[in-house]
Protein backbone atom coordinates (compact mmCIF):
# COMPACT_ATOMS: atom_id res chain seq x y z
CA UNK A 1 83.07 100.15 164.27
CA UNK A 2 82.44 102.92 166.95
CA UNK A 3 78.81 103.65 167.47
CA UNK A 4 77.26 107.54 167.72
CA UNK A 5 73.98 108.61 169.00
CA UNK A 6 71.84 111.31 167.94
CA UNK A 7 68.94 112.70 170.67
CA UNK A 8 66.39 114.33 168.57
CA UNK A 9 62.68 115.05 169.53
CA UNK A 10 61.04 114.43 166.45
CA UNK A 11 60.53 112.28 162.74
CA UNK A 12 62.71 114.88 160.46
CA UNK A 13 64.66 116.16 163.46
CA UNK A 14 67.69 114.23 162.27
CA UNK A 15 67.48 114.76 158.37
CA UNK A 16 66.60 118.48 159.05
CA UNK A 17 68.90 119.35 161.42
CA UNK A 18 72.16 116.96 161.30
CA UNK A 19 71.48 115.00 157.84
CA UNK A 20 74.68 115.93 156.52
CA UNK A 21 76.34 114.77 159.46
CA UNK A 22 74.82 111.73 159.06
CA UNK A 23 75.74 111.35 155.44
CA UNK A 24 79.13 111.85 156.36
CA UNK A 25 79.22 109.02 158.95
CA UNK A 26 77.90 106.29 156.51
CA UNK A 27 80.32 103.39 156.50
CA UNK A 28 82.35 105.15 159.29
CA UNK A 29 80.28 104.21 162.59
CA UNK A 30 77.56 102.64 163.35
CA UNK A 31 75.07 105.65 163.83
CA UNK A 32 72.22 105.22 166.09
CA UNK A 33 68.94 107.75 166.34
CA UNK A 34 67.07 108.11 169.42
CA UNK A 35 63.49 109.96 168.70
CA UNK A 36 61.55 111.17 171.78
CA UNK A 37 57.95 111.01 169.79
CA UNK A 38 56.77 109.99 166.44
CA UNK A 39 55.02 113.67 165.59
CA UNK A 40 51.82 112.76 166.23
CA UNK A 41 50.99 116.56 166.39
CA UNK A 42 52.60 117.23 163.51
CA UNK A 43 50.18 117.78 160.94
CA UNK A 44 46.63 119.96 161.47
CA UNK A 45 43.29 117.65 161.06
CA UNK A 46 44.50 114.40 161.20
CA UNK A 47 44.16 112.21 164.13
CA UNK A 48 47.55 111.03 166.38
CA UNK A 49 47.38 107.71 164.53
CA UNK A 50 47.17 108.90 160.89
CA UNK A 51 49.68 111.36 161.49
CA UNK A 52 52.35 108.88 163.73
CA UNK A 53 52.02 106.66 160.34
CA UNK A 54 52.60 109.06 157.88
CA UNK A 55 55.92 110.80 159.56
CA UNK A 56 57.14 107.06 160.50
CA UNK A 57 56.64 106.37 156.79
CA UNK A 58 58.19 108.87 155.53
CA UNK A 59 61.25 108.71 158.25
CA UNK A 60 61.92 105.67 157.19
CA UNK A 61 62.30 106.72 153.45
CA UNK A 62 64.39 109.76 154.40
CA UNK A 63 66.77 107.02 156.90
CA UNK A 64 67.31 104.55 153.41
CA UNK A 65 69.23 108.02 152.25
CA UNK A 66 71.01 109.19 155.29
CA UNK A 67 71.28 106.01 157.48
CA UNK A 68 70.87 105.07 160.69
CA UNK A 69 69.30 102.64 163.14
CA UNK A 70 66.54 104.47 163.96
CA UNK A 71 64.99 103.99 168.23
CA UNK A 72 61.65 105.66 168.94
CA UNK A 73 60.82 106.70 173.45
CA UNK A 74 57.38 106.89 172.41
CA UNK A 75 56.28 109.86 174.18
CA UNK A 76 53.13 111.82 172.65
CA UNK A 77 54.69 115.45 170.82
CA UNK A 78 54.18 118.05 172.81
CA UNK A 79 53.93 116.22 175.94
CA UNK A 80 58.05 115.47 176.31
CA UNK A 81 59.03 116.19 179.77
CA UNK A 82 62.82 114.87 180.99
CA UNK A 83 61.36 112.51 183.84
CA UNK A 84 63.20 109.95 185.66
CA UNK A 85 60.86 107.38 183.45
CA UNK A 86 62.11 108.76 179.65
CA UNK A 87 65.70 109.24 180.97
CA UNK A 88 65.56 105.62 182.07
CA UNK A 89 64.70 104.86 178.34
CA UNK A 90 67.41 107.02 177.29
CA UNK A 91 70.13 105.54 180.13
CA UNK A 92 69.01 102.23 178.65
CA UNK A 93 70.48 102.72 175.04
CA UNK A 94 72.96 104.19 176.41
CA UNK A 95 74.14 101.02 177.92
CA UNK A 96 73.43 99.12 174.86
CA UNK A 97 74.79 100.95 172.41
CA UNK A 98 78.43 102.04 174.20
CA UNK A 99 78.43 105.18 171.72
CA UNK A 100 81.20 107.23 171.33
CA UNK A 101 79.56 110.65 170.56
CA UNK A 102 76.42 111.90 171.98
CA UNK A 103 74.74 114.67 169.90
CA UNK A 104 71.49 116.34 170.80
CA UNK A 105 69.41 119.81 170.80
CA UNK A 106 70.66 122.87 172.10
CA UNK A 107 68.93 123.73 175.18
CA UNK A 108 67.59 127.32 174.33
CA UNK A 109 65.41 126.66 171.93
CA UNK A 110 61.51 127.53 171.53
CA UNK A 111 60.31 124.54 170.87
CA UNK A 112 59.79 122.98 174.25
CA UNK A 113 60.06 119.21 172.95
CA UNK A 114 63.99 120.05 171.43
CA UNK A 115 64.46 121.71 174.90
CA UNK A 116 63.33 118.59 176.96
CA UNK A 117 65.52 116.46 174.41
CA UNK A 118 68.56 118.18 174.74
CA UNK A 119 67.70 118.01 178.66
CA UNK A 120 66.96 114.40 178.78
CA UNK A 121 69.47 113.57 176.62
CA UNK A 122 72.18 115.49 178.90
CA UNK A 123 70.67 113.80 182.05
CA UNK A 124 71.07 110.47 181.01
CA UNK A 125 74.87 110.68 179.85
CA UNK A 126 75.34 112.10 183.14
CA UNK A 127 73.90 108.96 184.85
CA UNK A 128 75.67 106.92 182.32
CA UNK A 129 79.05 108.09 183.29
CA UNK A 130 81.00 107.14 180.25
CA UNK A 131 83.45 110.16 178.98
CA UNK A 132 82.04 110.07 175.81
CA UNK A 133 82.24 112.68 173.37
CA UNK A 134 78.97 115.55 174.00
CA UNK A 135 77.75 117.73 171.37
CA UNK A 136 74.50 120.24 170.61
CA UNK A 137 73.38 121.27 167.01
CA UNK A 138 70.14 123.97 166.44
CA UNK A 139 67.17 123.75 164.45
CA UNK A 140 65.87 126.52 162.91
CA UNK A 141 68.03 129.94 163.39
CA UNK A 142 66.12 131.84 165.73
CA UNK A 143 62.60 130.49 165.13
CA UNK A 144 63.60 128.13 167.12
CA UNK A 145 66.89 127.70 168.10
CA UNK A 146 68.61 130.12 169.97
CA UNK A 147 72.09 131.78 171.26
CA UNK A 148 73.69 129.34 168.99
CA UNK A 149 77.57 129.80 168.48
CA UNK A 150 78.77 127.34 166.37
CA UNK A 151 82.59 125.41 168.04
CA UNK A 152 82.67 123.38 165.25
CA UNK A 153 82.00 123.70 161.54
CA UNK A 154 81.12 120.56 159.55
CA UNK A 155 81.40 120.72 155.85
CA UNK A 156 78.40 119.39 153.89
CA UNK A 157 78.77 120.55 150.35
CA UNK A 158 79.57 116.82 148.79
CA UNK A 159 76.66 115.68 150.16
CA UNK A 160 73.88 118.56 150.15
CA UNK A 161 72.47 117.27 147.42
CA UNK A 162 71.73 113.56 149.29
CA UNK A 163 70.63 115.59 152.39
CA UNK A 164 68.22 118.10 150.26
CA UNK A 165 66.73 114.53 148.71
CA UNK A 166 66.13 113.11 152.62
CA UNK A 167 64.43 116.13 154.08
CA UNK A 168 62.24 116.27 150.81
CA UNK A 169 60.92 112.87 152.09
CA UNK A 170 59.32 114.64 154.99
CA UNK A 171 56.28 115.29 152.61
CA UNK A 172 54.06 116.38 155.09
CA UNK A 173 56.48 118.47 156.57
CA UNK A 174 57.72 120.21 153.82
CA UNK A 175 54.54 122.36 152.42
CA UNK A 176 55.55 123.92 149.09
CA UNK A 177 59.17 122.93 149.61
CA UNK A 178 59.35 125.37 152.08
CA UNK A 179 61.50 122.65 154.68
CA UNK A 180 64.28 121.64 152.09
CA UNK A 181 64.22 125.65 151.06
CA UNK A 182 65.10 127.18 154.78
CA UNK A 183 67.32 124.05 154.78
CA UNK A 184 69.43 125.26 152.09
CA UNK A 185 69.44 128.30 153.14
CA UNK A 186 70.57 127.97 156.78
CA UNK A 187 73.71 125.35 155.42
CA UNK A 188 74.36 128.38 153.18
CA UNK A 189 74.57 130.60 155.64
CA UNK A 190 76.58 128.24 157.99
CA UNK A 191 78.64 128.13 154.93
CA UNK A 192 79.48 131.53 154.09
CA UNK A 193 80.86 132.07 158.18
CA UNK A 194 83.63 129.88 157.29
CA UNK A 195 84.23 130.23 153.64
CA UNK A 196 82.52 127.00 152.04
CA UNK A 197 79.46 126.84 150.50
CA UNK A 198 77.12 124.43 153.01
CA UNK A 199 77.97 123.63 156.46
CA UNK A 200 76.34 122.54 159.45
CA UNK A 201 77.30 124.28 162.94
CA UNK A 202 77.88 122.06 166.53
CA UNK A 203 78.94 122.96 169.73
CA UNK A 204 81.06 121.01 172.32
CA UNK A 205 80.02 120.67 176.15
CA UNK A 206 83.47 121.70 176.97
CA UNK A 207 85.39 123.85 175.65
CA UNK A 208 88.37 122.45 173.07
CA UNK A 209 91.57 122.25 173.68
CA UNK A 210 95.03 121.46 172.01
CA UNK A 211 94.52 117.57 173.20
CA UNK A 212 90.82 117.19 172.41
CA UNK A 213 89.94 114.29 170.02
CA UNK A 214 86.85 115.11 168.13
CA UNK A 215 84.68 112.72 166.18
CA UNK A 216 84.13 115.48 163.88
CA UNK A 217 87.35 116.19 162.67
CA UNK A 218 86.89 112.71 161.36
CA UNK A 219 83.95 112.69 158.65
């Protein structure tokens, strides 16, 4: 079975952003997760350690839905930089895990630990060498995310239902349902630009072309 990877900077990165994806690759490839931090920062008045446990907690109840091997860098949030020390970490799996896809953040994007993901991410590919397949997705339309132009459109609607249940595991995260709502509403969205009802958006390093084998044509 062909292994992916998926570069994403925090706990409910993955479920949030590509958890349709994901739900689409189950029994297909082995899929592979690569977290930068554990979102220590990611709730208000609770230390680092109470918070780490929590989102690993519930990441772990949101990966029994979508799947996954799940592999954590261990950098604090908010203090990701793409140093020659994390990329090693990144290289590393790399090596290990032979993937045939690479997906990560899009590098304009406001929140500075999905920008030094997507960077790290790209860095160590480049030092790996391997011609594997290279892909961005976005997080949040223009909160966060930026200049986004989808290549590729990924249909989700058989499995939004699955993916609404996963990011609704991100308790903490999702105050008043207010995660899995913009959730919905951004697949929608994706969606209605190419005439189905929930999609997610990616976009290719390169360009396409008439020859170009895509793992996503393939889910």
């Amino acid at each position: 079975m062909e292994s992916v990877v998926f570069f994403v900077a925090h706990p409910d990165d993955d479920t949030y952003n590509v958890g349709g994806l994901l739900l689409k690759m189950r029994g297909k490839f082995d899929v592979h997760i690569v977290c930068s931090t554990r979102g220590e920062r990611g709730v208000r008045h609770q230390t680092h350690e109470e918070t780490r446990n929590m989102r690993m907690k519930e990441h772990q109840e949101a990966l029994a839905i979508t799947g996954g091997t799940i592999h954590y860098l261990d950098v604090l949030d908010g203090d990701l930089v793409a140093d020659n020390e994390v990329i090693g970490k990144a290289l590393k799996l790399l090596q290990e895990i032979k993937p045939r896809a690479v997906f990560t953040h899009w590098p304009s994007d406001w929140h500075p630990d999905h920008s030094a993901t997507g960077e790290l991410a790209l860095k160590a590919y480049k030092r790996w060498g391997v011609p594997a397949e290279f892909y961005y997705f976005e997080a949040y339309i223009g909160t966060q995310t930026t200049r986004f132009i989808p290549d590729i459109y990924v249909d989700i609607e058989d499995v939004i239902e699955e993916k609404l249940e996963a990011v609704r595991k991100h308790v903490c995260q999702n105050v008043n349902d207010g995660m899995a709502q913009t959730m919905l509403r951004e697949d929608a969205y994706r969606g209605r630009e190419c005439a189905i009802r929930y999609a997610e958006g990616y976009k290719t390093r390169l360009p396409l072309t008439n020859k170009t084998r895509s793992i996503l044509f393939e889910v």
